[in-house]
Protein backbone atom coordinates (compact mmCIF):
# COMPACT_ATOMS: atom_id res chain seq x y z
CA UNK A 1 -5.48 14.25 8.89
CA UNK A 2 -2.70 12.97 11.18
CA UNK A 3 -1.22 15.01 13.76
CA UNK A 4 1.96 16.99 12.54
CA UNK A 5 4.23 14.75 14.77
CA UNK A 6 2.97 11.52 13.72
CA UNK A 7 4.79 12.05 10.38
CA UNK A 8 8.34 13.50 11.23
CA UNK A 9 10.79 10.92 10.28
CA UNK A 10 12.93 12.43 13.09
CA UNK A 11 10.27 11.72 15.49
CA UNK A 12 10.55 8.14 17.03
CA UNK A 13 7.83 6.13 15.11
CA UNK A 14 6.70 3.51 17.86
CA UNK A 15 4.49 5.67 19.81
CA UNK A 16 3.02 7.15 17.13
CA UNK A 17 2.49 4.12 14.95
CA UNK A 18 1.30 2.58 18.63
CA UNK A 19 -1.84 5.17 18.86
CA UNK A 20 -2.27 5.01 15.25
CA UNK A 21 -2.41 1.15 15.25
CA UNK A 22 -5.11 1.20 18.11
CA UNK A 23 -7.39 3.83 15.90
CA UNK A 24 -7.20 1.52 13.11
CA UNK A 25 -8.47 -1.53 14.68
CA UNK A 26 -10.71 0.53 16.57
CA UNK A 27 -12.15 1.18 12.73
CA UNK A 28 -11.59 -2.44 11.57
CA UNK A 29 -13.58 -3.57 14.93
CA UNK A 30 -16.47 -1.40 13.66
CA UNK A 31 -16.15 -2.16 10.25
CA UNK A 32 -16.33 -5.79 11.32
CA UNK A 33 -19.58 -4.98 13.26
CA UNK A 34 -21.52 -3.32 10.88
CA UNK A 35 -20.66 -5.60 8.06
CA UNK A 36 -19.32 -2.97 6.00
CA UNK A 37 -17.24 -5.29 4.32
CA UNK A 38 -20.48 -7.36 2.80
CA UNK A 39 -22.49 -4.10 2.50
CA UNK A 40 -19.65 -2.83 -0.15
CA UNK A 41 -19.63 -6.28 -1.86
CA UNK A 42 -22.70 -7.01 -1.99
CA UNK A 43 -22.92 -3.33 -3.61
CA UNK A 44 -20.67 -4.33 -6.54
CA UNK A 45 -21.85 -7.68 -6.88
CA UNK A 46 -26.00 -6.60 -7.08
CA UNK A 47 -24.90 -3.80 -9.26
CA UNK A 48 -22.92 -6.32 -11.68
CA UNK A 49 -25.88 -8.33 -12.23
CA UNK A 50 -25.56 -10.90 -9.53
CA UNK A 51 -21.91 -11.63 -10.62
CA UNK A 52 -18.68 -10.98 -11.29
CA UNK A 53 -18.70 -9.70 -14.58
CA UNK A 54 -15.57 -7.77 -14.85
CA UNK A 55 -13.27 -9.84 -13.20
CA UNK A 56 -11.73 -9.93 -16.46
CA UNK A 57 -12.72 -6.79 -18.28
CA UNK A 58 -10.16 -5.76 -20.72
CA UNK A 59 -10.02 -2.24 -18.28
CA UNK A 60 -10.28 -4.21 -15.07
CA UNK A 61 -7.85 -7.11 -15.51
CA UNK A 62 -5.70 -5.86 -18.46
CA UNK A 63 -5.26 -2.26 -17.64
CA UNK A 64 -5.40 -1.85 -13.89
CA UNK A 65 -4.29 -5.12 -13.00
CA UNK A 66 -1.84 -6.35 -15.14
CA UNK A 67 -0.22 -2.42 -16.43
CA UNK A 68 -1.19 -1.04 -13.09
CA UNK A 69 1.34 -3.56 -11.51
CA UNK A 70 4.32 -3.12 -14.62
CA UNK A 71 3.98 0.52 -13.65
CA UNK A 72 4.71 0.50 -10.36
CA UNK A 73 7.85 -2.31 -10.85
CA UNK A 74 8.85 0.26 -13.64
CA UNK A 75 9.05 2.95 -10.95
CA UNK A 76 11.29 0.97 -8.60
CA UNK A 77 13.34 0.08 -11.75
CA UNK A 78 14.14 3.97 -12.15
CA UNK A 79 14.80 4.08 -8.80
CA UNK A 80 16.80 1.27 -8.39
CA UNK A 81 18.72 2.49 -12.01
CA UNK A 82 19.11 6.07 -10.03
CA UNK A 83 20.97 4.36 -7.08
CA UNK A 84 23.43 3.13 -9.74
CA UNK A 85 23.44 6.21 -11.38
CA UNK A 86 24.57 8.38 -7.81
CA UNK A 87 27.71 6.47 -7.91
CA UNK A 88 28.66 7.99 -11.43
CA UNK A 89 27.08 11.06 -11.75
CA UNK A 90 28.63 13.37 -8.90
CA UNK A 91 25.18 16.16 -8.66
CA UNK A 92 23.50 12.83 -7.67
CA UNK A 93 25.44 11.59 -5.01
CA UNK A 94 23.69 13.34 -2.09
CA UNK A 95 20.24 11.31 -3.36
CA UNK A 96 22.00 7.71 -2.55
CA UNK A 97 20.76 7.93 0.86
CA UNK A 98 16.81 8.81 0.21
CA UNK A 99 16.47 7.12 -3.31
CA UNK A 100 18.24 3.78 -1.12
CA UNK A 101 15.53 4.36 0.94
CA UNK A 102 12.56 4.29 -0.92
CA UNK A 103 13.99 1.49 -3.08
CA UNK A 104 13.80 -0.65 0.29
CA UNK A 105 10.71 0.96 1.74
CA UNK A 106 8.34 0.36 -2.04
CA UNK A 107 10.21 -3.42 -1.80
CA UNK A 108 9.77 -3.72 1.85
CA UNK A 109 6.45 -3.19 1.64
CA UNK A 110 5.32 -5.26 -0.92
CA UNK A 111 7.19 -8.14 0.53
CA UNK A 112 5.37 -7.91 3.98
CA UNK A 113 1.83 -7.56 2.66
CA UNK A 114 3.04 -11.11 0.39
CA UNK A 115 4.47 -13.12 2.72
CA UNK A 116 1.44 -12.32 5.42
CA UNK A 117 -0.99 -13.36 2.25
CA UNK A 118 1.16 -16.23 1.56
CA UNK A 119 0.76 -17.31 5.42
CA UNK A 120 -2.99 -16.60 5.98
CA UNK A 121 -5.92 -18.46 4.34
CA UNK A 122 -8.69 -16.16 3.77
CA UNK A 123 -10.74 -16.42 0.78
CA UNK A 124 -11.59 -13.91 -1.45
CA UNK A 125 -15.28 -12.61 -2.25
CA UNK A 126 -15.60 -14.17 -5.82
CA UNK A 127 -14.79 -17.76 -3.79
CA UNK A 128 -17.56 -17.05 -1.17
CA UNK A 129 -21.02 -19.10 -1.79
CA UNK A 130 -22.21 -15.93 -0.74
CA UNK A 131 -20.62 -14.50 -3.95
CA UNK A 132 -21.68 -17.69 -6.61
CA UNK A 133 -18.30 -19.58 -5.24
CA UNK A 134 -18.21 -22.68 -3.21
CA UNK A 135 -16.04 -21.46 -0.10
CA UNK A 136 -18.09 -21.11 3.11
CA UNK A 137 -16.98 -18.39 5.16
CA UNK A 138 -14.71 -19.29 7.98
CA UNK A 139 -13.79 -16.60 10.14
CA UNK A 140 -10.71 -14.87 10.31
CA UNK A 141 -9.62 -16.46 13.82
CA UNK A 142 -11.28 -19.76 13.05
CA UNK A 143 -9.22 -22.74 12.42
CA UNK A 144 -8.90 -23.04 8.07
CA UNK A 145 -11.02 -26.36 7.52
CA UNK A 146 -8.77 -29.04 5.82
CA UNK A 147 -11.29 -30.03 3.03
CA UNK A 148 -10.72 -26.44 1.88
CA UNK A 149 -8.10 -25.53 -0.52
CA UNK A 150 -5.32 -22.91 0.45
CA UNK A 151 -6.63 -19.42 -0.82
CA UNK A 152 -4.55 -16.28 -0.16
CA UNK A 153 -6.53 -13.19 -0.47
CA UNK A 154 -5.61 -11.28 2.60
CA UNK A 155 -4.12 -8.59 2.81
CA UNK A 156 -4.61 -6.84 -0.52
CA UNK A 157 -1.57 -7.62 -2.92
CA UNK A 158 -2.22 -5.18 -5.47
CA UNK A 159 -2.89 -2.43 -3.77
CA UNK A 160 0.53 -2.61 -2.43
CA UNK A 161 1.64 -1.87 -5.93
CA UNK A 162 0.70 1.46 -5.08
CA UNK A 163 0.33 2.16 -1.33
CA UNK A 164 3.89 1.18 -1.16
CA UNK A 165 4.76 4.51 -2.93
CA UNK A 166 3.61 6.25 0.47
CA UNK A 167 7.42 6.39 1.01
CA UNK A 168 7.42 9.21 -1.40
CA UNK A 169 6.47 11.07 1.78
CA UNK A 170 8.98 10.85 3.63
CA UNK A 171 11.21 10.70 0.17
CA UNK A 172 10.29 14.27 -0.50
CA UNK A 173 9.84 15.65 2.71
CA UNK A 174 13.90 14.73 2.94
CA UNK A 175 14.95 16.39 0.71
CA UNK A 176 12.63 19.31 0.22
CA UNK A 177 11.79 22.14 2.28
CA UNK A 178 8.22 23.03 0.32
CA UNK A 179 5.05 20.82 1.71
CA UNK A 180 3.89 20.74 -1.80
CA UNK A 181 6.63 17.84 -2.73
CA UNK A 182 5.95 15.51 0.23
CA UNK A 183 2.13 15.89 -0.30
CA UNK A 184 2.17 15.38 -3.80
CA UNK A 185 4.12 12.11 -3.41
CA UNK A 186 1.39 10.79 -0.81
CA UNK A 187 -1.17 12.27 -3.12
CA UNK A 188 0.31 9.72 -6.20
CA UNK A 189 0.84 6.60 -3.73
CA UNK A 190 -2.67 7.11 -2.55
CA UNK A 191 -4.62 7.23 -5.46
CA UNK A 192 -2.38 4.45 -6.92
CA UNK A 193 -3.60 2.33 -3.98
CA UNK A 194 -6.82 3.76 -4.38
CA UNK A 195 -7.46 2.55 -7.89
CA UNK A 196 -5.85 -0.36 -7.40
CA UNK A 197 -7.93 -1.63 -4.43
CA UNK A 198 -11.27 -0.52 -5.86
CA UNK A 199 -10.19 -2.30 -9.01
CA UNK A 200 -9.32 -5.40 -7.08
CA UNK A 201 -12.91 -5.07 -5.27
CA UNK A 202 -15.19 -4.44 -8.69
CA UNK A 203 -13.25 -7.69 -9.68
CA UNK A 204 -14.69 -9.48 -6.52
CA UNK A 205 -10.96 -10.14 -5.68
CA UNK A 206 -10.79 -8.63 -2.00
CA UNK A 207 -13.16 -6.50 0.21
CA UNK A 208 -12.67 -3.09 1.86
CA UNK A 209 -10.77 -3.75 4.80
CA UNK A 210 -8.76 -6.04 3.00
CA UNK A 211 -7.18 -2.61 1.58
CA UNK A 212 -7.12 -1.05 4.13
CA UNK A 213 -4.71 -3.59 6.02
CA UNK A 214 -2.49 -2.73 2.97
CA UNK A 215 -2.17 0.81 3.45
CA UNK A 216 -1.19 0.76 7.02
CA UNK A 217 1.31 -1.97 6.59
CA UNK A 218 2.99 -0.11 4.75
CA UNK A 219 2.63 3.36 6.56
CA UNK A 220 4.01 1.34 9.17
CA UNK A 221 6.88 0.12 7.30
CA UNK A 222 7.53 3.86 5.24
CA UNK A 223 7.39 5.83 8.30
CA UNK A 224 9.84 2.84 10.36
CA UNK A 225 12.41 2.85 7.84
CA UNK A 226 12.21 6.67 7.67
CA UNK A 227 13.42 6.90 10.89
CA UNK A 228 16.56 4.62 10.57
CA UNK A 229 17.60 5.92 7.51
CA UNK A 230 17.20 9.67 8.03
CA UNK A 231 17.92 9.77 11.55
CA UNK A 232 21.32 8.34 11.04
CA UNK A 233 22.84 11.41 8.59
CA UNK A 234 22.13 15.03 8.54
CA UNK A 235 19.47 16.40 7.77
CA UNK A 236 19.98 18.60 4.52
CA UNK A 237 17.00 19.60 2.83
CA UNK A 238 16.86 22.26 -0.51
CA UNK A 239 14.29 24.51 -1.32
CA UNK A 240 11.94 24.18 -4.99
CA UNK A 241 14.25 27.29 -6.19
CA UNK A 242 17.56 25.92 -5.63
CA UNK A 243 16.94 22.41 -7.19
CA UNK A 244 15.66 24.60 -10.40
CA UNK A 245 18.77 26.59 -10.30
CA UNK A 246 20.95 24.21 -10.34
């Protein structure tokens, strides 16, 4: 659990995100060391048979692949249609500001963990000779050999389908003055990302820390744009009573 402060949008983020960014690579370091990232793998792949057998599983690829990424572009479509809607409907005008917000943060997001995936060549565990593929492993600071085709598998792009919902956080903690809303919005954007990364990994399409890069991108991104958004206006939070009431 992070400390309290950590997590108040009204709290500068860059300290915070500072210590938090050192603890992470602290983990990353040691997950590097032990080879957690091949233990995990080679986990799946041993327990698959010796290879990737449900890369393309109707419940793998079709379900939480392909649906599991609709579903989370259907859920910035509402949002997006709810900005529109605040300019119409009157009750929903005070929402413009934090539904804005976690329009941008969800897109954000996404766009970061792309365009660093787009940038970086890293191959994936089903392209590893390790794996049955016929990519050597190169490490991540060493220089991408030219025979090589361009791969993009780092960091993980579908589990940003659903750890970019962490900005339901700060989405809820906004506007609500009951814990119960801000926790259960971390509580869906974490077991989206969840499923989604472990999905991604059965499929031999990224390893562990490959997700976990995912999720603190965007923390870092949620809890930044938290900040500029919500420090700039007023504060005005309503209880779980009042929105029922009204």
């Amino acid at each position: 659990m992070l400390p309290g402060t950590w997590l108040k949008y009204n709290v500068s983020p860059w300290v915070p995100l500072l210590k938090l960014w050192g603890l992470f690579l602290i983990l990353i370091f040691a997950i590097s060391y032990f080879k957690l990232d091949y233990k995990v793998a080679d986990f799946i792949y041993d327990f698959e048979g010796g290879e990737w057998t449900l890369t393309d599983s109707w419940l793998t690829k079709h379900v939480l692949h392909d649906v599991g990424k609709r579903f989370s572009i259907f859920m910035g479509i509402v949002v997006l249609m709810s900005i529109a809607a605040s300019f119409f409907v009157e009750t929903m005008k005070g929402l413009r500001r934090p539904l804005a917000y976690l329009f941008i943060s969800a897109a954000l997001s996404t766009l970061v963990v792309s365009s660093i995936k787009n940038s970086i060549n890293v191959a994936c565990p089903w392209d590893l000779v390790r794996y049955g593929g016929d990519v050597p492993y190169v490490g991540f600071f060493q220089a991408w050999p030219v025979n090589l085709p361009d791969i993009a598998c780092f960091p993980a792009g579908h589990a940003s389908a659903g750890y970019a919902w962490i900005a339901l956080y700060f989405f809820f903690d906004y506007l609500f003055l009951s814990s119960k809303w801000r926790r259960s919005g971390a509580g869906v954007a974490i077991f989206m990302g969840l499923l989604f990364g472990i999905d991604q990994q059965i499929r031999g399409a990224h390893f562990l820390s490959h997700d976990l890069w995912t999720l603190m991108i965007c923390f870092s991104v949620s809890r930044i744009l938290a900040y500029l958004f919500f420090c700039l206006g007023s504060r005005q939070k309503i209880s779980v009573t009042e929105l029922v009431n009204r």
